[in-house]
PDB file of N, CA and C in Angstrom:
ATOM      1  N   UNK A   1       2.871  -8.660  21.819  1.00  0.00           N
ATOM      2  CA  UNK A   1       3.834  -9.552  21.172  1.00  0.00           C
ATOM      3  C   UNK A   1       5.235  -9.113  21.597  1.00  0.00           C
ATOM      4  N   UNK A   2       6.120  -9.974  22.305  1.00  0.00           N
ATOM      5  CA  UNK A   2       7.378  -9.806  22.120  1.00  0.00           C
ATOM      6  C   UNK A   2       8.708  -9.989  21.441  1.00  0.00           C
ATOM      7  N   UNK A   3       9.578  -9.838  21.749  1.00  0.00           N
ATOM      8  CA  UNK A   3      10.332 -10.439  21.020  1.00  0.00           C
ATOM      9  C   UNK A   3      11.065  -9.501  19.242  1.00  0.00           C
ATOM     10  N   UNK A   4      10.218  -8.516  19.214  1.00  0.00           N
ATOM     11  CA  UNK A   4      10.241  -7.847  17.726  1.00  0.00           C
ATOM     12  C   UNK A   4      11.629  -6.813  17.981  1.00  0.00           C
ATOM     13  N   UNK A   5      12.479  -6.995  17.083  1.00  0.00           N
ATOM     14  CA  UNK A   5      13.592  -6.244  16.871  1.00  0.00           C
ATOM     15  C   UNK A   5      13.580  -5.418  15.622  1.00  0.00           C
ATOM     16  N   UNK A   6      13.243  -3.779  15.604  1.00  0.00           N
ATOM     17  CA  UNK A   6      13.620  -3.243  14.382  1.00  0.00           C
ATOM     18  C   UNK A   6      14.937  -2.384  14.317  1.00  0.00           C
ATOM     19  N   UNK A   7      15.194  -3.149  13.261  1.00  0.00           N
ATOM     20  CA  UNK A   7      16.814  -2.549  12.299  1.00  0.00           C
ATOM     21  C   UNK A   7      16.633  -1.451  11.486  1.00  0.00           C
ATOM     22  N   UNK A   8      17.480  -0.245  11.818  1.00  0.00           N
ATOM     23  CA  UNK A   8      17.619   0.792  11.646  1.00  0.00           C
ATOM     24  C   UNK A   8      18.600   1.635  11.459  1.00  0.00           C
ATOM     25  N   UNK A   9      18.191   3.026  11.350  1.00  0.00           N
ATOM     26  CA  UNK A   9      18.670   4.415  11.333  1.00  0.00           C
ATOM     27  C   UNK A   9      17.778   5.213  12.011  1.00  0.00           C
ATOM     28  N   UNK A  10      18.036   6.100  12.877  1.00  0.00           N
ATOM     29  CA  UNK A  10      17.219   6.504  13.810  1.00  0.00           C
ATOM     30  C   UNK A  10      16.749   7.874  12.910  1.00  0.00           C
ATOM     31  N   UNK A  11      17.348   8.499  12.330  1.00  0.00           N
ATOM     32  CA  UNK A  11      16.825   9.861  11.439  1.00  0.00           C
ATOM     33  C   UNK A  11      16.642   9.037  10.000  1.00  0.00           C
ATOM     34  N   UNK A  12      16.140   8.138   9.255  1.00  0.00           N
ATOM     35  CA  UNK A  12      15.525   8.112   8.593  1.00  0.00           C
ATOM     36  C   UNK A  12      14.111   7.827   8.527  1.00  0.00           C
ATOM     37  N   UNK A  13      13.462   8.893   7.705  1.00  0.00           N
ATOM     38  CA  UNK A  13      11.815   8.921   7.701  1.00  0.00           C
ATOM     39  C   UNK A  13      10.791   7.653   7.659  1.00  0.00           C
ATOM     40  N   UNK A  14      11.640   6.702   6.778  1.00  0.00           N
ATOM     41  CA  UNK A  14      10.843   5.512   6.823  1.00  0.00           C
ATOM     42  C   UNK A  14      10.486   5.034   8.575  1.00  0.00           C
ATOM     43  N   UNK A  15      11.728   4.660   9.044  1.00  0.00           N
ATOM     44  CA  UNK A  15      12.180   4.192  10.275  1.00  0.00           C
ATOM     45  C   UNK A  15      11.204   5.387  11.201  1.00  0.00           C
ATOM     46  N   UNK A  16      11.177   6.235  11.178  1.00  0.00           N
ATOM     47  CA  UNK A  16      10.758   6.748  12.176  1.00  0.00           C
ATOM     48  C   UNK A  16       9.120   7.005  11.648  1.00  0.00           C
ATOM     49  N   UNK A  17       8.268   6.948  10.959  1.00  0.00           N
ATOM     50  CA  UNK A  17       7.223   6.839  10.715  1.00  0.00           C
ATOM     51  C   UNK A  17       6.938   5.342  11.080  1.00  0.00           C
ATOM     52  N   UNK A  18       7.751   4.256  11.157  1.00  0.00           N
ATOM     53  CA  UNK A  18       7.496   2.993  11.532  1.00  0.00           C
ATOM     54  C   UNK A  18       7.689   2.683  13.121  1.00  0.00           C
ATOM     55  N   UNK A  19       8.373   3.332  13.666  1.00  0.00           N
ATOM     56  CA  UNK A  19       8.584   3.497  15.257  1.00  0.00           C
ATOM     57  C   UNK A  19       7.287   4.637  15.418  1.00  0.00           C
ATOM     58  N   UNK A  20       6.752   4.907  15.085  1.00  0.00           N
ATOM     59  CA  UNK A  20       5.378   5.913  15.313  1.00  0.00           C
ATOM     60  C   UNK A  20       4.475   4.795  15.155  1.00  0.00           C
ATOM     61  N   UNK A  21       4.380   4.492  13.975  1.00  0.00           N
ATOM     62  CA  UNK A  21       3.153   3.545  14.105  1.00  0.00           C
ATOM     63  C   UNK A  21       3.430   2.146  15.190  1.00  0.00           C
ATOM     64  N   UNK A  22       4.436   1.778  15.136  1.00  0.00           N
ATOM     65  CA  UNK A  22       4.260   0.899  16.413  1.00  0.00           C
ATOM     66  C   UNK A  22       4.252   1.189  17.681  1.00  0.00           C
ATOM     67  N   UNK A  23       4.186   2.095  18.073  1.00  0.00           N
ATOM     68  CA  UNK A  23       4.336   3.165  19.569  1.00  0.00           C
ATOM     69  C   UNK A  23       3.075   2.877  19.397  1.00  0.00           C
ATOM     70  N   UNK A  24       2.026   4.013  18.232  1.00  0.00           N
ATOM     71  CA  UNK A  24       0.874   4.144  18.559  1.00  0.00           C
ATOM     72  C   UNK A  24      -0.301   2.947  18.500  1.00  0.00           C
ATOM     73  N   UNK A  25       0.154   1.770  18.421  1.00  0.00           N
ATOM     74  CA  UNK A  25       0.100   0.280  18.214  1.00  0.00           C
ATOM     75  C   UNK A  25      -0.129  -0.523  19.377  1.00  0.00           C
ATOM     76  N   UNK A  26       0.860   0.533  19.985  1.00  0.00           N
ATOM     77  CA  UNK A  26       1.079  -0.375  21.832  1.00  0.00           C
ATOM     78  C   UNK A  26       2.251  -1.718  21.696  1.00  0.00           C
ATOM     79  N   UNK A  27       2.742  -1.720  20.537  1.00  0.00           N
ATOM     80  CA  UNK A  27       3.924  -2.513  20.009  1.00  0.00           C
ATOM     81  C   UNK A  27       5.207  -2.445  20.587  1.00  0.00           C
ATOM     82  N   UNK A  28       5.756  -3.207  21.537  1.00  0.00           N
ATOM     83  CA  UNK A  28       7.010  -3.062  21.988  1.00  0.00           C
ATOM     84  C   UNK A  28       7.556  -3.548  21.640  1.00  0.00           C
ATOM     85  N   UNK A  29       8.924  -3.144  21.171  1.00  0.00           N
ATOM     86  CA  UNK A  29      10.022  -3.871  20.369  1.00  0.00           C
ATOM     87  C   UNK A  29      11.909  -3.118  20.305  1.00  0.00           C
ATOM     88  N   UNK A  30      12.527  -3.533  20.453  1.00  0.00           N
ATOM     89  CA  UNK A  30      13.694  -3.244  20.644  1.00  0.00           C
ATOM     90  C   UNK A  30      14.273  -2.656  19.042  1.00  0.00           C
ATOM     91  N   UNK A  31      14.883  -1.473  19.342  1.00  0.00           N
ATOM     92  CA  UNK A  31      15.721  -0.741  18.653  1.00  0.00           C
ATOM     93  C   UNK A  31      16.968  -1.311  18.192  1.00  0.00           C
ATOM     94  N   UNK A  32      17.376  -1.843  17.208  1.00  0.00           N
ATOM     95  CA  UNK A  32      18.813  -1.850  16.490  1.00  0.00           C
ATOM     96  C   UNK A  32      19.410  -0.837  15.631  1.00  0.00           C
ATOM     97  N   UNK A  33      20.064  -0.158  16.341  1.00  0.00           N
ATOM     98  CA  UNK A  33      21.107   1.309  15.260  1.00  0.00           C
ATOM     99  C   UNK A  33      21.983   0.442  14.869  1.00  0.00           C
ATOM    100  N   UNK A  34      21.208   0.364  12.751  1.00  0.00           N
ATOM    101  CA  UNK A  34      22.577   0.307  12.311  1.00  0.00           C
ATOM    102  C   UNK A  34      24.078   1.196  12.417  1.00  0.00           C
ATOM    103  N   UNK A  35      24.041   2.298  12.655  1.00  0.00           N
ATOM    104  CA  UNK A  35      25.171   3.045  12.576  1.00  0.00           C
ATOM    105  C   UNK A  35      26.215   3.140  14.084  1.00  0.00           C
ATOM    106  N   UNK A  36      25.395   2.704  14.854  1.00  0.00           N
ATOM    107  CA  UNK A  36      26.100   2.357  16.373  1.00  0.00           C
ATOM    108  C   UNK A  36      26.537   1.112  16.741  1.00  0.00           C
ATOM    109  N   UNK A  37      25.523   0.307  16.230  1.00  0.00           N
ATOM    110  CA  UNK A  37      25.892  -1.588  16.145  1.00  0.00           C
ATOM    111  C   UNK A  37      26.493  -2.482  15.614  1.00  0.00           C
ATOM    112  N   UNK A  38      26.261  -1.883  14.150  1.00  0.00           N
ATOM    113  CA  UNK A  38      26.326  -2.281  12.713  1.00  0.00           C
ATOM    114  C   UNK A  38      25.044  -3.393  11.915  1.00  0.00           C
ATOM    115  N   UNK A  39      26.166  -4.211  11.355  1.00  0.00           N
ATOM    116  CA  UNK A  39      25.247  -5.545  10.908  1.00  0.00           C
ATOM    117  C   UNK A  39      25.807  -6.331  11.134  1.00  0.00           C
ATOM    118  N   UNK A  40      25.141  -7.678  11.482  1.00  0.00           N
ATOM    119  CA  UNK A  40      25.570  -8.310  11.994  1.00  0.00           C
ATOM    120  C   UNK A  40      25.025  -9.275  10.528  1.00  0.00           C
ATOM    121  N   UNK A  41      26.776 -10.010   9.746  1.00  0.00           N
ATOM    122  CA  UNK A  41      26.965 -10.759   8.359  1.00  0.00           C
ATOM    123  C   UNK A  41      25.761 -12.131   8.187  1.00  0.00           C
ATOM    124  N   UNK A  42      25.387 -13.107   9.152  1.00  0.00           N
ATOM    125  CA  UNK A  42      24.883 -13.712   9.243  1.00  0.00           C
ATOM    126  C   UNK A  42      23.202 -13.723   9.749  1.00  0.00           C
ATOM    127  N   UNK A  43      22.832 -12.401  10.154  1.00  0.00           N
ATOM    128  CA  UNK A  43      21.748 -12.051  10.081  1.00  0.00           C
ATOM    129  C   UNK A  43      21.265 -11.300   8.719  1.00  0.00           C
ATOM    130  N   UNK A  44      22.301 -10.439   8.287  1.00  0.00           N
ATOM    131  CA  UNK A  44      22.135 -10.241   6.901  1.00  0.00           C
ATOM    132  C   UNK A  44      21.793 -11.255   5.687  1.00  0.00           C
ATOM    133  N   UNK A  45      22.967 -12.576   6.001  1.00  0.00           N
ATOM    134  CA  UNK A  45      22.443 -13.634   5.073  1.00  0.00           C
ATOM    135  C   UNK A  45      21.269 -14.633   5.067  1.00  0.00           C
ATOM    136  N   UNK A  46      20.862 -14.692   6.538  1.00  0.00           N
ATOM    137  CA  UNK A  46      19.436 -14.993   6.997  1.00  0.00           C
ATOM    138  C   UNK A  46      18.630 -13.919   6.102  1.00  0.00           C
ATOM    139  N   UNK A  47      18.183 -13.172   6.211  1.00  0.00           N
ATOM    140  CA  UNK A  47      17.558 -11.521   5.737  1.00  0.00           C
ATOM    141  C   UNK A  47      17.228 -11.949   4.559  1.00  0.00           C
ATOM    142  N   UNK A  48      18.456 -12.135   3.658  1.00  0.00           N
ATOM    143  CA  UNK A  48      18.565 -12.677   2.029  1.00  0.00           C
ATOM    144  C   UNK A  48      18.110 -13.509   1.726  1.00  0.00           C
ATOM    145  N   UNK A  49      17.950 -14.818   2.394  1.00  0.00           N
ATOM    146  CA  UNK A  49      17.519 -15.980   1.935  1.00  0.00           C
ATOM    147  C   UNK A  49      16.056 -16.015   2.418  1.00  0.00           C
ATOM    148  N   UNK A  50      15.404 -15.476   3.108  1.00  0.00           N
ATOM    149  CA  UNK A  50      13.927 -14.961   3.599  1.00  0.00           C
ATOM    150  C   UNK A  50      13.576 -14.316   2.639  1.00  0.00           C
ATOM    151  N   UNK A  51      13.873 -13.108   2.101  1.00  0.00           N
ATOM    152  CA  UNK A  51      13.304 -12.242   1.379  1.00  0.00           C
ATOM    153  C   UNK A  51      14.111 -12.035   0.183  1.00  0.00           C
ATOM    154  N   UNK A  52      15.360 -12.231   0.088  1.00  0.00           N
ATOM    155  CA  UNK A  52      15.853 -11.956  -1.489  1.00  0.00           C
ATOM    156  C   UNK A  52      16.697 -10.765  -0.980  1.00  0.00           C
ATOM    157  N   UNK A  53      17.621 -10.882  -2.454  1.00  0.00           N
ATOM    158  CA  UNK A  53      18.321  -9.943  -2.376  1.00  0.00           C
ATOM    159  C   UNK A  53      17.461  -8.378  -2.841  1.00  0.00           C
ATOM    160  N   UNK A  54      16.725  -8.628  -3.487  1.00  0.00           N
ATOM    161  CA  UNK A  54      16.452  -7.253  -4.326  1.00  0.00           C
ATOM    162  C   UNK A  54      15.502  -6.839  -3.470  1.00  0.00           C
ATOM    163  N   UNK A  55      15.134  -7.479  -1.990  1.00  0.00           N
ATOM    164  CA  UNK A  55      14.207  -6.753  -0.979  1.00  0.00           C
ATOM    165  C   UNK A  55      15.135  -6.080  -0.242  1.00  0.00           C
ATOM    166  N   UNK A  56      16.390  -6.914   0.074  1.00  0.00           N
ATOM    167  CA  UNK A  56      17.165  -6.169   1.177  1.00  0.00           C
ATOM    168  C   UNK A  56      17.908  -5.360   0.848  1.00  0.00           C
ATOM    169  N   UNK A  57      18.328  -5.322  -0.384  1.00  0.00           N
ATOM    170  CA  UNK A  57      19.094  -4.415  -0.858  1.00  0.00           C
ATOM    171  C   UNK A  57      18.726  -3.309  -1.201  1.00  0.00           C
ATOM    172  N   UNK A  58      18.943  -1.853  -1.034  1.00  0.00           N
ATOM    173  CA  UNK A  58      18.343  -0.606  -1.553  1.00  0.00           C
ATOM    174  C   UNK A  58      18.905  -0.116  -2.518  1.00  0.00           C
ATOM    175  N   UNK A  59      18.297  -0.480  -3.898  1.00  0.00           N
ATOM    176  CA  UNK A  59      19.384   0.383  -4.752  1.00  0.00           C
ATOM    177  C   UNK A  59      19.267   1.571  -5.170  1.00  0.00           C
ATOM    178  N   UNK A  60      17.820   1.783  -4.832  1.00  0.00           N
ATOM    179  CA  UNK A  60      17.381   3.696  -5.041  1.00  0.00           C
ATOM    180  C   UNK A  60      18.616   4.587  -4.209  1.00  0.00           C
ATOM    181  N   UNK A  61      19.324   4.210  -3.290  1.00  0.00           N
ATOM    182  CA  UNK A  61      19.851   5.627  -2.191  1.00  0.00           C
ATOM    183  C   UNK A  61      21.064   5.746  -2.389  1.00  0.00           C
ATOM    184  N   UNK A  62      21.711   6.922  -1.946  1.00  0.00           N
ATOM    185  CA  UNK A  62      23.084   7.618  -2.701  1.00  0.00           C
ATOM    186  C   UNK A  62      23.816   6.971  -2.639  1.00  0.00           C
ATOM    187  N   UNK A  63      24.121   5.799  -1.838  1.00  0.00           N
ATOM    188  CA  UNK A  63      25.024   4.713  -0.935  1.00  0.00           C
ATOM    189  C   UNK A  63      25.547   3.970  -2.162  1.00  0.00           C
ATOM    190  N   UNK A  64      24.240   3.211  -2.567  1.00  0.00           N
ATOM    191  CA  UNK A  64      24.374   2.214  -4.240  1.00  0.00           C
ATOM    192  C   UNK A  64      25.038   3.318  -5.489  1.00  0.00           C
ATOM    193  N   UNK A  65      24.542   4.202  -5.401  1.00  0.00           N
ATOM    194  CA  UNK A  65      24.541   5.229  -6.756  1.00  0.00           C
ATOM    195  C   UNK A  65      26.148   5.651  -6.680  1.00  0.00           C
ATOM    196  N   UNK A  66      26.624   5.500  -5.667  1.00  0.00           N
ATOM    197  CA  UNK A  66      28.420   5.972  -5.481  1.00  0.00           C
ATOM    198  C   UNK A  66      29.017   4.705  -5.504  1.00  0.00           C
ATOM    199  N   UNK A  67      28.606   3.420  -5.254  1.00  0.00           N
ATOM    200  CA  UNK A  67      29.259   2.647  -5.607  1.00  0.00           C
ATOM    201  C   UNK A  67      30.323   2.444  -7.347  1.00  0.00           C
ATOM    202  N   UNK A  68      31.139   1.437  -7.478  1.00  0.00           N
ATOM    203  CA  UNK A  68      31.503   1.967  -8.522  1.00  0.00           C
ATOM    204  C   UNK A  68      31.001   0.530  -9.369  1.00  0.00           C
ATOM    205  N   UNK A  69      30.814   0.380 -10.534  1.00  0.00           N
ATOM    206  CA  UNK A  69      30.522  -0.290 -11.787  1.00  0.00           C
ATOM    207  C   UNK A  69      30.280  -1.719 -11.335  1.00  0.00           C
ATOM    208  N   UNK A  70      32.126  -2.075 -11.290  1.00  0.00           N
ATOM    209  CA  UNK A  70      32.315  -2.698 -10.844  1.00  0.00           C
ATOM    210  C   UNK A  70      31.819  -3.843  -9.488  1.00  0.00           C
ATOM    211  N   UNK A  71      31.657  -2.769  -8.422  1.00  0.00           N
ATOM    212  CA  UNK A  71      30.799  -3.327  -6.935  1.00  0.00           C
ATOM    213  C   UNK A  71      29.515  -3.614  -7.359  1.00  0.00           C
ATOM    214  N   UNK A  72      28.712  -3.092  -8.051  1.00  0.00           N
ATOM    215  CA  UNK A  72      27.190  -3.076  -8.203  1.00  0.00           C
ATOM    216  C   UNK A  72      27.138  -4.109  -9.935  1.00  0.00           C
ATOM    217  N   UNK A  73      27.953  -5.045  -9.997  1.00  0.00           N
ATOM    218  CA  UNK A  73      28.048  -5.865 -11.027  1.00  0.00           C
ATOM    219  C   UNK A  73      27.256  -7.486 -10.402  1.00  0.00           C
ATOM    220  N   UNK A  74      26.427  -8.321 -10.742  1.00  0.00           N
ATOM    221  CA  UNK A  74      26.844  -9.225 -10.409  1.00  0.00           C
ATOM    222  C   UNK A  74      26.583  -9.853  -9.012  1.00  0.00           C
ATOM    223  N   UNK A  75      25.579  -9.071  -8.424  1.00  0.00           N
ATOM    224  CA  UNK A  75      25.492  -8.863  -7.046  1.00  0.00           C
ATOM    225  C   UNK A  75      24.516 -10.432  -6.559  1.00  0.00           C
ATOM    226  N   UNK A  76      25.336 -11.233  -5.848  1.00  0.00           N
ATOM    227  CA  UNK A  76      24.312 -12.780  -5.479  1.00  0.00           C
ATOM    228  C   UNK A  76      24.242 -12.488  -4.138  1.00  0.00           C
ATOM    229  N   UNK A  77      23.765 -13.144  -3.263  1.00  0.00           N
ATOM    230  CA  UNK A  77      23.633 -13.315  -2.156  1.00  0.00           C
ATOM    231  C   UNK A  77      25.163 -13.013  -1.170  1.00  0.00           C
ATOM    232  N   UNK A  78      25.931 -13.750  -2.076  1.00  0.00           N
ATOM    233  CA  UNK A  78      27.377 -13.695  -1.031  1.00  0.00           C
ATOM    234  C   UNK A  78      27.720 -12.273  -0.887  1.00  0.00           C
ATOM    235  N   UNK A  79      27.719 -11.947  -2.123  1.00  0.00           N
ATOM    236  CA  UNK A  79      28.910 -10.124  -2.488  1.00  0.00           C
ATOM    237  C   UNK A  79      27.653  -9.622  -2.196  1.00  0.00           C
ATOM    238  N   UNK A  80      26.326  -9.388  -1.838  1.00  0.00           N
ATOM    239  CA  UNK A  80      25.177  -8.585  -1.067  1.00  0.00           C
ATOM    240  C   UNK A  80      25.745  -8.442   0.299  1.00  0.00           C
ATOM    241  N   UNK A  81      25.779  -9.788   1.238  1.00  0.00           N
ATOM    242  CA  UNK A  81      26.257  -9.787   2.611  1.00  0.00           C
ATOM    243  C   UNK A  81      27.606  -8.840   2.703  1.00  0.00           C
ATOM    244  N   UNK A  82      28.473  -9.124   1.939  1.00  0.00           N
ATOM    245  CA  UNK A  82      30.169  -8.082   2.071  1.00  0.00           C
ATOM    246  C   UNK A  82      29.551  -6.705   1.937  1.00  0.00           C
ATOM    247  N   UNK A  83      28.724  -6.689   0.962  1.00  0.00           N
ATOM    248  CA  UNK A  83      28.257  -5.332   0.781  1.00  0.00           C
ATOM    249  C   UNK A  83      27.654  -4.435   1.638  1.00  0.00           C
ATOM    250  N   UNK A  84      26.059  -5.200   2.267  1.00  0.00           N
ATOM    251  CA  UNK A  84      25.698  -4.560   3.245  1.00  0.00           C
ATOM    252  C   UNK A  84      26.630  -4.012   4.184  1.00  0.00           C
ATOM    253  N   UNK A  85      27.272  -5.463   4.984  1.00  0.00           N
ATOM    254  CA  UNK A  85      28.034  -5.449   5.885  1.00  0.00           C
ATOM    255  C   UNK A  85      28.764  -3.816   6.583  1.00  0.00           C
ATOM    256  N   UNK A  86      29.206  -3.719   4.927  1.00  0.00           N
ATOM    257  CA  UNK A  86      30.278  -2.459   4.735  1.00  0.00           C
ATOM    258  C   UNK A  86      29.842  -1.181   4.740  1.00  0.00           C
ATOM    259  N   UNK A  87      28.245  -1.083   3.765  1.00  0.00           N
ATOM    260  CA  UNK A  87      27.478  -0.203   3.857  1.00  0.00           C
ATOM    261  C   UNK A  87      26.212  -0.173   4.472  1.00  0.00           C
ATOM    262  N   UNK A  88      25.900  -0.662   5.792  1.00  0.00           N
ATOM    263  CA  UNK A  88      24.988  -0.381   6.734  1.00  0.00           C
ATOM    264  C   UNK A  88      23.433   0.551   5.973  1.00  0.00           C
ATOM    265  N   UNK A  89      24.103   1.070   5.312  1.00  0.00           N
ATOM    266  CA  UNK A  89      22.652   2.333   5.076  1.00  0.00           C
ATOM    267  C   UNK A  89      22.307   1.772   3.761  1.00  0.00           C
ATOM    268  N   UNK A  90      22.944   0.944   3.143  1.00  0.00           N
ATOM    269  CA  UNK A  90      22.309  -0.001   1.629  1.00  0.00           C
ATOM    270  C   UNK A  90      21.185  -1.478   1.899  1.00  0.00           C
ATOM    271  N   UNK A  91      21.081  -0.940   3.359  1.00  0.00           N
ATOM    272  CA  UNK A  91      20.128  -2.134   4.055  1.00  0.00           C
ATOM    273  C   UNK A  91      18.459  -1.552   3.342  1.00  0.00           C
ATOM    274  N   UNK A  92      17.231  -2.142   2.856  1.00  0.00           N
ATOM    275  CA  UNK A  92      16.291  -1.307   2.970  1.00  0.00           C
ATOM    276  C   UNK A  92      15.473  -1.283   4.511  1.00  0.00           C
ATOM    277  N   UNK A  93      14.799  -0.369   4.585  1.00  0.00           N
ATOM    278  CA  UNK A  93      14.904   0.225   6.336  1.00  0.00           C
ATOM    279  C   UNK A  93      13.350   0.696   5.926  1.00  0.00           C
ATOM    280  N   UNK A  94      12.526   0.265   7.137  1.00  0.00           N
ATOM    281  CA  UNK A  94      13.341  -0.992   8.552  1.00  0.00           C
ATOM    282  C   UNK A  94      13.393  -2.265   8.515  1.00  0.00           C
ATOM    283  N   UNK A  95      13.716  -2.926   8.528  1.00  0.00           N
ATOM    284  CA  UNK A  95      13.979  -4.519   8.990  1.00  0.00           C
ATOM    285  C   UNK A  95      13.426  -4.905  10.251  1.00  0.00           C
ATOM    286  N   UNK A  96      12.220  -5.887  10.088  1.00  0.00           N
ATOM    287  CA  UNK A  96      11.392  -5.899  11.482  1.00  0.00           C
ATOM    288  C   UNK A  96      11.741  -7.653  11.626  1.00  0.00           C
ATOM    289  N   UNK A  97      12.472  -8.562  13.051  1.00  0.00           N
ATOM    290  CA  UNK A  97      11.980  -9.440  12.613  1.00  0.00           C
ATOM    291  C   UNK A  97      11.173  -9.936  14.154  1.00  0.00           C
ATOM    292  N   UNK A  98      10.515 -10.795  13.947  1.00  0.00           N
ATOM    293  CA  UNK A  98       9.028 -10.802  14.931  1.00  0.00           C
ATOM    294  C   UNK A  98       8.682 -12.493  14.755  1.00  0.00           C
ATOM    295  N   UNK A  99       8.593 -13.179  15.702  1.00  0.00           N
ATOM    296  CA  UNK A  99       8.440 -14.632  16.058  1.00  0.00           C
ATOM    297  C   UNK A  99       7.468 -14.776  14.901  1.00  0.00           C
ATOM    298  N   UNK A 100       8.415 -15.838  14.217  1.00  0.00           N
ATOM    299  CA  UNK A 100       7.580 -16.215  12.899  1.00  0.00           C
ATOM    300  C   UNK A 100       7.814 -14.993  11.692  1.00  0.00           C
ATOM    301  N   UNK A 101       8.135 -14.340  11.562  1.00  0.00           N
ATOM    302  CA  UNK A 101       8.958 -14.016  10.476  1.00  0.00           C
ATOM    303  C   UNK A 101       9.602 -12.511  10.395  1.00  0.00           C
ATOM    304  N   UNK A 102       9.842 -12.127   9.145  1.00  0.00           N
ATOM    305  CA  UNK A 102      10.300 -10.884   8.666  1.00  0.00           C
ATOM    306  C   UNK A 102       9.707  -9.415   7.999  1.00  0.00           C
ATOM    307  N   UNK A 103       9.720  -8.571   7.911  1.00  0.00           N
ATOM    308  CA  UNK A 103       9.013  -7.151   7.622  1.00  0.00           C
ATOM    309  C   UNK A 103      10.555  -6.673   7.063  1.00  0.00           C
ATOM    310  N   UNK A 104      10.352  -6.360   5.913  1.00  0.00           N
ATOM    311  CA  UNK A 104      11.178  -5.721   5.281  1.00  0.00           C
ATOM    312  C   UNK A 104      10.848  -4.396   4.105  1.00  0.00           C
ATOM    313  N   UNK A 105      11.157  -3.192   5.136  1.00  0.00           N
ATOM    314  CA  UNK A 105      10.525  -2.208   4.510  1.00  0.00           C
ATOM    315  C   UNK A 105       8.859  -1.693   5.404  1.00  0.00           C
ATOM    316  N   UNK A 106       8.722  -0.674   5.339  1.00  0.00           N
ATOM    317  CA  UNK A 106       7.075  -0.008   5.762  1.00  0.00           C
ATOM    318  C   UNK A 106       5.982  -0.025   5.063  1.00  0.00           C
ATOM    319  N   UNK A 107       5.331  -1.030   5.426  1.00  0.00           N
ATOM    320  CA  UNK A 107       3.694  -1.014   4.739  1.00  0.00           C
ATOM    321  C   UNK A 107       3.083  -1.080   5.718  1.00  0.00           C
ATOM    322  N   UNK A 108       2.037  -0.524   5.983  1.00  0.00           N
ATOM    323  CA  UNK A 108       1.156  -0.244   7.421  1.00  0.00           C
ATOM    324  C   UNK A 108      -0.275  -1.773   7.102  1.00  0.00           C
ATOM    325  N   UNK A 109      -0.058  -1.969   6.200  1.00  0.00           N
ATOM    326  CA  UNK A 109      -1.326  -3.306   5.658  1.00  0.00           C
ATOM    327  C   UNK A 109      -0.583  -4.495   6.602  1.00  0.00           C
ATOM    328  N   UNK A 110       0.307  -4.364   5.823  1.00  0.00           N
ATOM    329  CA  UNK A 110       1.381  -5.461   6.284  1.00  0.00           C
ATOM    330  C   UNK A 110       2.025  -5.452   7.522  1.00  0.00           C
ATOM    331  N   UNK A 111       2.108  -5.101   7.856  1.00  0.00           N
ATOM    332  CA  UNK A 111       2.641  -4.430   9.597  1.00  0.00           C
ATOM    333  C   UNK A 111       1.362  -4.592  10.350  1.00  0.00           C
ATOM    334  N   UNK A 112       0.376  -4.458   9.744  1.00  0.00           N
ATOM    335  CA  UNK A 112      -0.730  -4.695  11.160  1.00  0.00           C
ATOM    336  C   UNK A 112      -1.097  -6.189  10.996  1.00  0.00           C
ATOM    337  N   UNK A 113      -0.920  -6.964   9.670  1.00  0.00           N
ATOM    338  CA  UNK A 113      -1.608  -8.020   9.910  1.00  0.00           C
ATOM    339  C   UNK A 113      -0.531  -9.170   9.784  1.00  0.00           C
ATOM    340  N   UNK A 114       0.607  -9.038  10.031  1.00  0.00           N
ATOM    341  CA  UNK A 114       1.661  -9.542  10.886  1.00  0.00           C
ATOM    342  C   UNK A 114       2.121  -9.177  12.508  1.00  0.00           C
ATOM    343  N   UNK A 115       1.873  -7.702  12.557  1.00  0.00           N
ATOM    344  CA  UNK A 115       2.084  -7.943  14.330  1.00  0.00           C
ATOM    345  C   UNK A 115       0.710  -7.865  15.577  1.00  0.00           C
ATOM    346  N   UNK A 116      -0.190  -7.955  15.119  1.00  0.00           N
ATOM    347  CA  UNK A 116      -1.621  -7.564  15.682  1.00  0.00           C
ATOM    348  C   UNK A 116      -2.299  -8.384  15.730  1.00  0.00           C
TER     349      UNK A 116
END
């Protein structure tokens, strides 16, 4: 299958247990560093309206937890996109997307019987 782009961080564990299993898959697919690339606002709001905000958004990681009151008030689709945008690592990771749809997050169930 071609065509599969995963969105990332190259040292986080999720991400790289998910670039393992698709290596060992025979899965080729192109690398996106969030932290070298960024995000790109309108793929983010694509992202959102596929899966929701409360998929793409990570609110478990230190990123959300330092936000202040205020930022993490209220959060729709629009002020998600400004948000990510800004904080790259409040993405949840990895972000797979693959002709015909989206993978958001590592499940190996789900990952094989979407790209295989």
């Amino acid at each position: 299958m071609a065509d599969i782009i995963l969105y990332g961080i190259p040292n986080c564990d999720t991400v790289k247990k998910a670039r393992k299993w698709l290596d060992a898959q025979g899965i080729g697919y192109t690398f996106h560093d969030y932290k070298k690339e960024g995000a790109d606002p309108a793929k983010l709001a694509a992202w959102i309206a596929a899966a929701g905000v409360d998929t793409v958004l990570n609110r478990r990681g230190t990123t959300w937890r330092k936000l202040s009151d205020a930022d993490k008030a209220d959060v729709d689709a629009a002020r998600a996109v400004r948000l990510l945008e800004a904080n790259p690592s409040m993405i949840k990771r990895p972000v797979v997307e693959y002709p015909g749809g989206l993978l958001v997050g590592f499940d190996e169930g789900e990952w094989a019987a979407a790209l295989q």
